[in-house]
N, C-alpha and C. Protein backbone atom coordinates (compact mmCIF):
# COMPACT_ATOMS: atom_id res chain seq x y z
N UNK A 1 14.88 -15.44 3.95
CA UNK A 1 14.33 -14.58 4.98
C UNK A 1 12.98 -14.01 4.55
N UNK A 2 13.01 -13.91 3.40
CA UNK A 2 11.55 -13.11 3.05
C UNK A 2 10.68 -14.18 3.31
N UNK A 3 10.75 -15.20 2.68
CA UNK A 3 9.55 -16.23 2.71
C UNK A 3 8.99 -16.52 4.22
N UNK A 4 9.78 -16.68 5.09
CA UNK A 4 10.00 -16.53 6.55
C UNK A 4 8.57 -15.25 6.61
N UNK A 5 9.18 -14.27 5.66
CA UNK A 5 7.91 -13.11 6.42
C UNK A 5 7.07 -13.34 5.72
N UNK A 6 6.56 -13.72 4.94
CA UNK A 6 5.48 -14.02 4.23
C UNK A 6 4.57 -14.97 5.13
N UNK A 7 5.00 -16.37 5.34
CA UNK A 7 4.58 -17.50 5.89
C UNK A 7 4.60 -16.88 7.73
N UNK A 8 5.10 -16.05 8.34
CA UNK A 8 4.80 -15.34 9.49
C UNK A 8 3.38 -14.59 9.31
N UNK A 9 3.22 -13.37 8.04
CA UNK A 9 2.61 -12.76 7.87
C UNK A 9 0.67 -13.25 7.86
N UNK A 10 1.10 -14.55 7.19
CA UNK A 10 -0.43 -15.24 6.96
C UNK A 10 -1.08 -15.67 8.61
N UNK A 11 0.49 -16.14 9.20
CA UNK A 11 0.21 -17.33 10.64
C UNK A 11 -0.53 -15.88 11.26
N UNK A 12 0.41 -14.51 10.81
CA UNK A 12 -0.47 -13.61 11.99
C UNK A 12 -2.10 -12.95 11.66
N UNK A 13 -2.30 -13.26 10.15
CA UNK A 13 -3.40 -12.80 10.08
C UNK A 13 -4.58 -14.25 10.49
N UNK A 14 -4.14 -15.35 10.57
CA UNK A 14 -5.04 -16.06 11.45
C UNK A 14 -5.20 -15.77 12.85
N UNK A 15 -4.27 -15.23 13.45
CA UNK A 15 -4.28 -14.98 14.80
C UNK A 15 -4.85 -13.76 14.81
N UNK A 16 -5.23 -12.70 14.07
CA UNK A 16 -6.01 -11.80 14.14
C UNK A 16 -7.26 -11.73 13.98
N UNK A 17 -7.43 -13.00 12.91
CA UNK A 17 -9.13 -13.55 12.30
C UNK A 17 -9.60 -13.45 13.94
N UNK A 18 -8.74 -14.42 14.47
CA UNK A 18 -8.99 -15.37 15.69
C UNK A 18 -9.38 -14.25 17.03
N UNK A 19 -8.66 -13.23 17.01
CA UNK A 19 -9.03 -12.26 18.41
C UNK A 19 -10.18 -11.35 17.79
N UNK A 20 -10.40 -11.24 16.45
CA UNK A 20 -11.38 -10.54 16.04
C UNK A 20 -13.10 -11.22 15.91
N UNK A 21 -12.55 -12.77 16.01
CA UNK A 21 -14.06 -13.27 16.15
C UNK A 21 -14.38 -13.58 17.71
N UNK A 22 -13.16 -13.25 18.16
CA UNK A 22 -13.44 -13.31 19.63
C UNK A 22 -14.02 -11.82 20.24
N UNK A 23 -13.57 -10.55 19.44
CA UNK A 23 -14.52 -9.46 19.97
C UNK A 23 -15.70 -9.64 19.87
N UNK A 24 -16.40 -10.55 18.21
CA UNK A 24 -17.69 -10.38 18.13
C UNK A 24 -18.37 -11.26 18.87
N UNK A 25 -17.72 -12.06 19.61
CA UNK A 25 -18.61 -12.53 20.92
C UNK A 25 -18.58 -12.27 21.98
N UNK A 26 -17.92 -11.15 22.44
CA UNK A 26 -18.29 -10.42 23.29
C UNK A 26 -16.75 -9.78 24.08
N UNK A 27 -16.00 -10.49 23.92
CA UNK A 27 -14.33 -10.22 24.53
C UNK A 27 -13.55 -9.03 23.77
N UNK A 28 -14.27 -7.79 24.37
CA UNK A 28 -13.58 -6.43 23.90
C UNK A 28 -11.87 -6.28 24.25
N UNK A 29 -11.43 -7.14 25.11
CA UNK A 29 -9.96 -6.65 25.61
C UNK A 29 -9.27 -7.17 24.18
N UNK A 30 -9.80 -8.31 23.52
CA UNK A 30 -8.93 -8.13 22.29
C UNK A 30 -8.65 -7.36 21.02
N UNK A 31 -9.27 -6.40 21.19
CA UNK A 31 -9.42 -5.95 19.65
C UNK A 31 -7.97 -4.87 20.10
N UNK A 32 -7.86 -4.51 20.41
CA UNK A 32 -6.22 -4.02 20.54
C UNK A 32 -5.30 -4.62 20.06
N UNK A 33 -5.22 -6.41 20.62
CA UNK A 33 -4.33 -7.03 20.33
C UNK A 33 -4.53 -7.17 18.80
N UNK A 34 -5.64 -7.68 18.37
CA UNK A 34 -6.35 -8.34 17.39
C UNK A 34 -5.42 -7.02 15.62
N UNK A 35 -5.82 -5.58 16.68
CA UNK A 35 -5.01 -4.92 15.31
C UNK A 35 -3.90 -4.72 15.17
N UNK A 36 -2.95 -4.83 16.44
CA UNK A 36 -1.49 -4.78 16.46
C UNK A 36 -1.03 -5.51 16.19
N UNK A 37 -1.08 -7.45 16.01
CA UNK A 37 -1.46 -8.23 15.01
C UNK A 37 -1.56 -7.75 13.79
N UNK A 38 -2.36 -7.37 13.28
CA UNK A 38 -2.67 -7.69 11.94
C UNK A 38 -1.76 -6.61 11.40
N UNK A 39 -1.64 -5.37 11.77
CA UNK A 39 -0.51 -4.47 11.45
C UNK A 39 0.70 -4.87 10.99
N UNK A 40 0.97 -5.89 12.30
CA UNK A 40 2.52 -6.50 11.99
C UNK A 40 2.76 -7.13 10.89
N UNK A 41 1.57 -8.34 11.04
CA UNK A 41 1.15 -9.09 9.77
C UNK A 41 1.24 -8.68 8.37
N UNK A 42 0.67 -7.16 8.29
CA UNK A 42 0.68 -6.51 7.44
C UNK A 42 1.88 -5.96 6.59
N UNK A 43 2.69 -5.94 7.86
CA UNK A 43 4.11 -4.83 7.39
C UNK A 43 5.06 -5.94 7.05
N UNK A 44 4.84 -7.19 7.73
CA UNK A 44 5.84 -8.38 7.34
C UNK A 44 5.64 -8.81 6.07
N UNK A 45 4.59 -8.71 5.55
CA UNK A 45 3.42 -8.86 4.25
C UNK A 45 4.37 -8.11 2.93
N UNK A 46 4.51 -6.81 3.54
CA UNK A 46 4.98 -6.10 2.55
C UNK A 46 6.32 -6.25 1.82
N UNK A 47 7.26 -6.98 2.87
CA UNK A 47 8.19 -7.21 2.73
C UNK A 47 8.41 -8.90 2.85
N UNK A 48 7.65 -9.43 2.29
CA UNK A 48 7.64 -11.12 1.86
C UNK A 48 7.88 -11.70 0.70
N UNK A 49 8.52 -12.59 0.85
CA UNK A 49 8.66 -13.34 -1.34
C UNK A 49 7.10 -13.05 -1.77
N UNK A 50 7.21 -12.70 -3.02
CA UNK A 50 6.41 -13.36 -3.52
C UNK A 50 5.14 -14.64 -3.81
N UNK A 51 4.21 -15.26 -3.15
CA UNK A 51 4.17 -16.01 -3.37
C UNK A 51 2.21 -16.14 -2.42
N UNK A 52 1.96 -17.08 -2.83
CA UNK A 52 0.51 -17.24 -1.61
C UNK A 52 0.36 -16.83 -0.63
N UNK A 53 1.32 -17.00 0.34
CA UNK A 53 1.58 -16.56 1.73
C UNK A 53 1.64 -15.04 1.85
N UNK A 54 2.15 -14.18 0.68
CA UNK A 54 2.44 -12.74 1.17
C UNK A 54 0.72 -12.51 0.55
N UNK A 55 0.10 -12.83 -0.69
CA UNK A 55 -1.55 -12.67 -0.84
C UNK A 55 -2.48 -12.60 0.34
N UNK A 56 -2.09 -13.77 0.49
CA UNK A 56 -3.28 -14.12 2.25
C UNK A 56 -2.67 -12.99 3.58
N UNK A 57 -1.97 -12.75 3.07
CA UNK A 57 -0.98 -11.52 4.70
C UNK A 57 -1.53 -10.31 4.25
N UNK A 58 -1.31 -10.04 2.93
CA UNK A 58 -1.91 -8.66 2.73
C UNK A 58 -3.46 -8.51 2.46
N UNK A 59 -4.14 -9.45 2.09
CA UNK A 59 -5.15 -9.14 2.16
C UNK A 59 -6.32 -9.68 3.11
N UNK A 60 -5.39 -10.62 3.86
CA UNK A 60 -6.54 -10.51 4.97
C UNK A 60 -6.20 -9.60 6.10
N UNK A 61 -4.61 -9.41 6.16
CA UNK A 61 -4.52 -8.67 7.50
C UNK A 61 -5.21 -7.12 7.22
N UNK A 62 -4.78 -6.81 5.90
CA UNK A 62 -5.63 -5.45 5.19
C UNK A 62 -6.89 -5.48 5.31
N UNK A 63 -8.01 -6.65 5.43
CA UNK A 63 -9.38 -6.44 5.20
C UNK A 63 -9.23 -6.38 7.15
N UNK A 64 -8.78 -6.61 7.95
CA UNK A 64 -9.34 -6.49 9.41
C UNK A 64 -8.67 -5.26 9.84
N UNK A 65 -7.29 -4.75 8.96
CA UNK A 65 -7.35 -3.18 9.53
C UNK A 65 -8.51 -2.24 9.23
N UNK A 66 -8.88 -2.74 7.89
CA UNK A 66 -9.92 -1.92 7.25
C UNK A 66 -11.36 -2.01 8.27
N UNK A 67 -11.83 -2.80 8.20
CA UNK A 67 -12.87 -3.25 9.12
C UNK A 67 -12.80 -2.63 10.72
N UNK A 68 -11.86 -2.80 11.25
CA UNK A 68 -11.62 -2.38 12.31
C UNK A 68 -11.06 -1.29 12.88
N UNK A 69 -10.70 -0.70 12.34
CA UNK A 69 -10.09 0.66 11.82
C UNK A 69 -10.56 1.74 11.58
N UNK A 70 -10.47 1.98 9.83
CA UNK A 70 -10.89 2.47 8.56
C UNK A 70 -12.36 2.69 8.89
N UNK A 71 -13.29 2.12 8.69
CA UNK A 71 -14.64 1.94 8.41
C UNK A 71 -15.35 2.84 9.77
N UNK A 72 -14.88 2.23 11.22
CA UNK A 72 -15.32 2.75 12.24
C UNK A 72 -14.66 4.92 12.13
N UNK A 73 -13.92 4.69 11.63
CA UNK A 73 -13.13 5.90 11.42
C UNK A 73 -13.95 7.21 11.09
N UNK A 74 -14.35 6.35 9.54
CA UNK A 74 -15.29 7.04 8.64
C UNK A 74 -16.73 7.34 9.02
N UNK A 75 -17.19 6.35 9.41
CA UNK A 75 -18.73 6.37 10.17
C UNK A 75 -18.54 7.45 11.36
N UNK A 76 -17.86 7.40 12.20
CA UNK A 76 -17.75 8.79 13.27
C UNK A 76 -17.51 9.92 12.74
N UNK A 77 -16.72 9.98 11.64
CA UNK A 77 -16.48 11.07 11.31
C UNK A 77 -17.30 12.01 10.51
N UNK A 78 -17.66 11.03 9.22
CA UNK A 78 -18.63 12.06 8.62
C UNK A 78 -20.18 11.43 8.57
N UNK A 79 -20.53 10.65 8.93
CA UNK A 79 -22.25 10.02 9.25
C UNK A 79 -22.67 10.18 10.85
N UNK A 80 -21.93 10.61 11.84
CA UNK A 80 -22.05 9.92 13.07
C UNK A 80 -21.56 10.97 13.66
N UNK A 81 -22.20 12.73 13.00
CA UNK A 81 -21.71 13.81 13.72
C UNK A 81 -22.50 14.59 14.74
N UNK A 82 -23.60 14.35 15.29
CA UNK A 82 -24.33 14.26 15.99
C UNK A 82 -24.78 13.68 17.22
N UNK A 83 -24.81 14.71 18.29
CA UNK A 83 -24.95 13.69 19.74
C UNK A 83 -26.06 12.65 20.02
């Protein structure tokens, strides 16, 4: 069962690559999907064998929460306090 989430975890962080290079060309309705995705990806990640598959889940689905997320988070908050 774990490996199952591992090898889920990677399939979903391609499918997140995938709605996230689709925001940067212009299709905003995905980036919702794109992080609820990678979330999942993420949490299935955590709880995966050991092995390549849980690497590529956690750290790519981790670099597009971060990116998409995290980063925008920080920039509003403390650089971007001004109307």
């Amino acid at each position: 069962m774990k490996r199952i989430f591992s090898i889920f975890s990677s399939v979903l962080f391609f499918i997140g690559l995938a709605f996230y290079i689709a925001v940067l060309f212009g299709y905003d309705t995905f980036l919702l999907g794109g992080v609820i995705v990678s979330v999942i990806g993420f949490i299935l990640a955590l709880f995966g064998e050991k092995d390549i598959y849980k690497k590529i889940g956690l750290i790519g689905n981790g670099l597009i929460i971060f990116v998409t997320v995290l980063i925008p988070f920080i920039v509003t908050t403390f650089f971007w306090n001004e109307p």
